[in-house]
N, C-alpha and C. Protein backbone atom coordinates (compact mmCIF):
# COMPACT_ATOMS: atom_id res chain seq x y z
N UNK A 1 -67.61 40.41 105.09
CA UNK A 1 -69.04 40.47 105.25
C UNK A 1 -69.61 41.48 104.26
N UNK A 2 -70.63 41.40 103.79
CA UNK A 2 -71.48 42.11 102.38
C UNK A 2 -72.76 42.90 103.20
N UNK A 3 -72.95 43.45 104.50
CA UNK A 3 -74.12 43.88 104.79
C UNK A 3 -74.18 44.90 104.05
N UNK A 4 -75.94 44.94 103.42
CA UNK A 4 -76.49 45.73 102.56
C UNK A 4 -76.27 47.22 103.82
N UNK A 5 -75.85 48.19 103.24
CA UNK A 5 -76.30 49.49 103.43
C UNK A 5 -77.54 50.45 103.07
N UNK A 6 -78.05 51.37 103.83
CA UNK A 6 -79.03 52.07 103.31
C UNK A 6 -79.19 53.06 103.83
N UNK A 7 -79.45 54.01 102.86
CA UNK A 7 -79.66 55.43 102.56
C UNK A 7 -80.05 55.84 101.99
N UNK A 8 -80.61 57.51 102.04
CA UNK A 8 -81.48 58.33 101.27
C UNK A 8 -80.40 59.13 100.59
N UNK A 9 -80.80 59.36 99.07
CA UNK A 9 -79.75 60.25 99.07
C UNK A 9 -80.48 61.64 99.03
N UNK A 10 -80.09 62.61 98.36
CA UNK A 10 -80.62 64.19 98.71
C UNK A 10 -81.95 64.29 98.06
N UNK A 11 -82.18 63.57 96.80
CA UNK A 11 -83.51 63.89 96.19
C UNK A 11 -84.47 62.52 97.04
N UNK A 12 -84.32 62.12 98.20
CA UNK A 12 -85.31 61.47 98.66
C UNK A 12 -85.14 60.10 98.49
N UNK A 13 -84.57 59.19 97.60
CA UNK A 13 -84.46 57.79 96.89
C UNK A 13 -83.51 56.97 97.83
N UNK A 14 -83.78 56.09 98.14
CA UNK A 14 -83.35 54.85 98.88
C UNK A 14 -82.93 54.21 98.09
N UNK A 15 -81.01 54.19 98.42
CA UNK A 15 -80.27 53.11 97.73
C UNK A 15 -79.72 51.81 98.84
N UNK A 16 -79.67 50.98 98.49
CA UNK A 16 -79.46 49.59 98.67
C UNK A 16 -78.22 49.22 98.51
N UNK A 17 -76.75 49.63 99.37
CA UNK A 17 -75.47 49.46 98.43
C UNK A 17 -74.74 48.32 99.84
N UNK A 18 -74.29 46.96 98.82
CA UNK A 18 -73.06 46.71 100.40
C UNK A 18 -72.21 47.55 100.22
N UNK A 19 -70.90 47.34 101.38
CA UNK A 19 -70.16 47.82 101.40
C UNK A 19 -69.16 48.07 100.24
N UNK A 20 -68.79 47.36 99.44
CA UNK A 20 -67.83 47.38 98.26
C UNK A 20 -68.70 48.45 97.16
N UNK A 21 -70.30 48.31 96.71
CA UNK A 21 -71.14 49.19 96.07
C UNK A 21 -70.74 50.58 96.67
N UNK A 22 -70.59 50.74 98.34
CA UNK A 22 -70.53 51.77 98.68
C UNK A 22 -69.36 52.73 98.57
N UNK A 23 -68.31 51.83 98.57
CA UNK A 23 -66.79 52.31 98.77
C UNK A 23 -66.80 53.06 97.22
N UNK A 24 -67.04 52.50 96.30
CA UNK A 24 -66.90 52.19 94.64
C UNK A 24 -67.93 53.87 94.26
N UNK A 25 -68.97 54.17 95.12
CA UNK A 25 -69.39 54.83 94.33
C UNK A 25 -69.54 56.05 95.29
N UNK A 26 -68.34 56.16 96.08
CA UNK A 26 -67.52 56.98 96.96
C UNK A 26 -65.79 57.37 95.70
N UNK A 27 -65.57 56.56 95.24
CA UNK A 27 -64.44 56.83 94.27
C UNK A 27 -65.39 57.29 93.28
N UNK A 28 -66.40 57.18 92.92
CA UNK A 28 -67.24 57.63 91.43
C UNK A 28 -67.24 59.47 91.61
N UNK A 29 -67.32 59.42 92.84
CA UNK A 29 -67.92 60.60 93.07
C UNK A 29 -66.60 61.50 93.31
N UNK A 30 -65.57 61.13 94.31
CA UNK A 30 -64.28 61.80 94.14
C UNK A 30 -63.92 62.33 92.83
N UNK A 31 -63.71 60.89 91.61
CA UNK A 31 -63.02 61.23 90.57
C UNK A 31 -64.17 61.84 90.38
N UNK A 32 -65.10 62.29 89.97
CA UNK A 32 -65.98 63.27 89.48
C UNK A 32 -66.49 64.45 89.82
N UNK A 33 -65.59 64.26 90.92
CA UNK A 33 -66.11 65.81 91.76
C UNK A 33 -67.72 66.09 92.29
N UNK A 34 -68.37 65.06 92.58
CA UNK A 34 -69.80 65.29 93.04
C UNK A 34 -69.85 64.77 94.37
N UNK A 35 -71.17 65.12 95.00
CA UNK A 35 -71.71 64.58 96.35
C UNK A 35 -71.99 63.22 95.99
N UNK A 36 -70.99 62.77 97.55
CA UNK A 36 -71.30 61.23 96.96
C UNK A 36 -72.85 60.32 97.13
N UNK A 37 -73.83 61.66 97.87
CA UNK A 37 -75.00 60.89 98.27
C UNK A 37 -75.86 61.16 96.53
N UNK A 38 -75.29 61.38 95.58
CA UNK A 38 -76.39 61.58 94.57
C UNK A 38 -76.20 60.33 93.55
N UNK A 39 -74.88 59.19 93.61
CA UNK A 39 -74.75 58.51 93.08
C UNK A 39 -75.27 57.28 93.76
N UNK A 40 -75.74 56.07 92.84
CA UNK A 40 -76.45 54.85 93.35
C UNK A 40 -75.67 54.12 92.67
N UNK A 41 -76.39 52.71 92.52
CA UNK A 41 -75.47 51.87 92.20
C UNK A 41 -75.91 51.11 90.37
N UNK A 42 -76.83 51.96 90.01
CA UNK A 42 -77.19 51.79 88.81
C UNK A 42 -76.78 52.84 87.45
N UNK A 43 -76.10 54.06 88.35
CA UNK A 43 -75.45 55.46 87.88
C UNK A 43 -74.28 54.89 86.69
N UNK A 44 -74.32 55.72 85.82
CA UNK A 44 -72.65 55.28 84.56
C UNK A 44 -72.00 56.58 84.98
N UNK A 45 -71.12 55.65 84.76
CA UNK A 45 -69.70 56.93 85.03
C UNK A 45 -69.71 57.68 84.23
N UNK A 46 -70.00 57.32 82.70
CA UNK A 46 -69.91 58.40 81.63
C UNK A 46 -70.94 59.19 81.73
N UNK A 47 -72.04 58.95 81.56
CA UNK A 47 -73.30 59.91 81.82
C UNK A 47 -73.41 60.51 83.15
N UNK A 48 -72.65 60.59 84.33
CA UNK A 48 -72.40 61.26 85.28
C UNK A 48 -71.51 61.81 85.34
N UNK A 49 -70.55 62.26 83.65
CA UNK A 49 -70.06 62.98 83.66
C UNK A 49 -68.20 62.35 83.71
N UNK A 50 -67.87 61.40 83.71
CA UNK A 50 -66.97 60.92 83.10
C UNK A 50 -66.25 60.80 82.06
N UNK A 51 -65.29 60.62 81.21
CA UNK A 51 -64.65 60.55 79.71
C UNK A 51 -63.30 59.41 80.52
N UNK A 52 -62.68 59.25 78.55
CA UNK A 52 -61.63 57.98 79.17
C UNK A 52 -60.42 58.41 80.04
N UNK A 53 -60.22 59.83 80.13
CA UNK A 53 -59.31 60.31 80.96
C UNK A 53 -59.45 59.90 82.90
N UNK A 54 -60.43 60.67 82.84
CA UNK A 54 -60.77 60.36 84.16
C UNK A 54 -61.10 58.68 84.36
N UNK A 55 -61.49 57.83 83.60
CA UNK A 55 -62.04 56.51 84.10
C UNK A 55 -60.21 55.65 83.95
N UNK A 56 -59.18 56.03 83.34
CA UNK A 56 -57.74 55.95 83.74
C UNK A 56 -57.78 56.11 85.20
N UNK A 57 -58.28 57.06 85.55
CA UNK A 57 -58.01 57.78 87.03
C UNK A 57 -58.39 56.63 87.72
N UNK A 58 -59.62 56.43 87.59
CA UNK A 58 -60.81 55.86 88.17
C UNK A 58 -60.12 54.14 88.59
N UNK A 59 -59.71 53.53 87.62
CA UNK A 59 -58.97 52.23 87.44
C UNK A 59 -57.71 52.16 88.20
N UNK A 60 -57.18 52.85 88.45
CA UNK A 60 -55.84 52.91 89.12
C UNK A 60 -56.30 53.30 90.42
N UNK A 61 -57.20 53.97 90.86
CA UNK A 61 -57.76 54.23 92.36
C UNK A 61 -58.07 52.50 92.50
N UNK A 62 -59.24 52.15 91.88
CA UNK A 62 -60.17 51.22 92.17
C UNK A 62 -59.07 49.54 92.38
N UNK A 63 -57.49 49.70 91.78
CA UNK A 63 -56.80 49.18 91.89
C UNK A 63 -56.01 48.83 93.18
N UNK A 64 -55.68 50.36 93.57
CA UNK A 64 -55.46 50.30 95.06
C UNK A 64 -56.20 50.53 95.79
N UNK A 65 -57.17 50.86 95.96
CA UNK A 65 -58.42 50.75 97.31
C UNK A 65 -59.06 49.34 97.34
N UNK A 66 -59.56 49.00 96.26
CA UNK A 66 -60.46 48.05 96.57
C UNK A 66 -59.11 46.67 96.24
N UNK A 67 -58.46 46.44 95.58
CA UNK A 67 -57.61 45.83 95.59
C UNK A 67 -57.78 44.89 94.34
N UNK A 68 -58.92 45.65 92.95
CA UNK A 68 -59.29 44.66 92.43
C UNK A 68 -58.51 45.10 91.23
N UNK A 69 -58.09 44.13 90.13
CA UNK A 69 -57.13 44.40 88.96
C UNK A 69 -57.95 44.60 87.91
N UNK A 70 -58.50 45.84 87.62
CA UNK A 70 -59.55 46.26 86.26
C UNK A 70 -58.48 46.44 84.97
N UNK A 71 -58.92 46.23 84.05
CA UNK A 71 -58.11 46.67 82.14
C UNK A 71 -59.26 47.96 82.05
N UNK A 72 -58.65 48.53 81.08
CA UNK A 72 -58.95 49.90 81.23
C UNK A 72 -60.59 49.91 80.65
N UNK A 73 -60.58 48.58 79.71
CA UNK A 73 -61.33 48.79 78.80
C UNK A 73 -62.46 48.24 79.95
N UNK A 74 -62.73 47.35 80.89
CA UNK A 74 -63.48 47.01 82.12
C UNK A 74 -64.36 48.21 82.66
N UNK A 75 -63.94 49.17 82.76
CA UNK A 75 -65.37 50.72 82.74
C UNK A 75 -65.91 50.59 82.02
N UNK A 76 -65.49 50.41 80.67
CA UNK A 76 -66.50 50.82 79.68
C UNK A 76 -67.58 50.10 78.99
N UNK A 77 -67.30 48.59 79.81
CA UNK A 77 -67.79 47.32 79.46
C UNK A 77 -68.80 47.00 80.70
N UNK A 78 -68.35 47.75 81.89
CA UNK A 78 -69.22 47.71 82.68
C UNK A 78 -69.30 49.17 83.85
N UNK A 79 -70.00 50.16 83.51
CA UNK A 79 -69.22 51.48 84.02
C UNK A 79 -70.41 51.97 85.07
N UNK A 80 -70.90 50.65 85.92
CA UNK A 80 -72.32 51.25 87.01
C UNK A 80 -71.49 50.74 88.67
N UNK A 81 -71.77 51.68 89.13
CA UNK A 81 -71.34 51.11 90.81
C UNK A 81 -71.68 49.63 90.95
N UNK A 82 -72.89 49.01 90.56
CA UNK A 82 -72.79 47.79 90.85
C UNK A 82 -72.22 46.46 89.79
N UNK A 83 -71.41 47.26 88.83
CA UNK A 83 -71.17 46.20 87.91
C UNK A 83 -69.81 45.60 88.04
């Protein structure tokens, strides 16, 4: 099931995430060391502070949690919670 989620995050803004948006930008925020309520689903990993080290990280999590098979080069081609 895909029910949309919703929440405010700290600066006030209402994000719109299903569950998989949500899980995904719950790992964005681990590997990056931030609160996960400041990331949405339009956020880049690199401009939130990412490089290709960590998005290695990022691919091999997103491998075993979500169960999906990313190439490394797949962040960088598409590097937003909802992509």
């Amino acid at each position: 099931m895909n029910d949309i989620l919703i929440f405010k995050n700290e600066i006030g803004l209402e994000a719109h995430l299903n569950r998989t948006e949500l899980k995904i930008a719950k790992l964005f925020a681990d590997v990056l060391q931030l609160k996960p309520k400041l990331i949405n689903k339009q956020d880049d990993f690199f401009r939130l502070g990412g490089n290709s080290l960590l998005a290695i990280k990022l691919v091999a999590i997103l491998d075993q949690e979500i169960l999906v098979t990313l190439r490394f080069a797949d962040i960088f081609l598409a590097p937003t919670v909802s992509a």
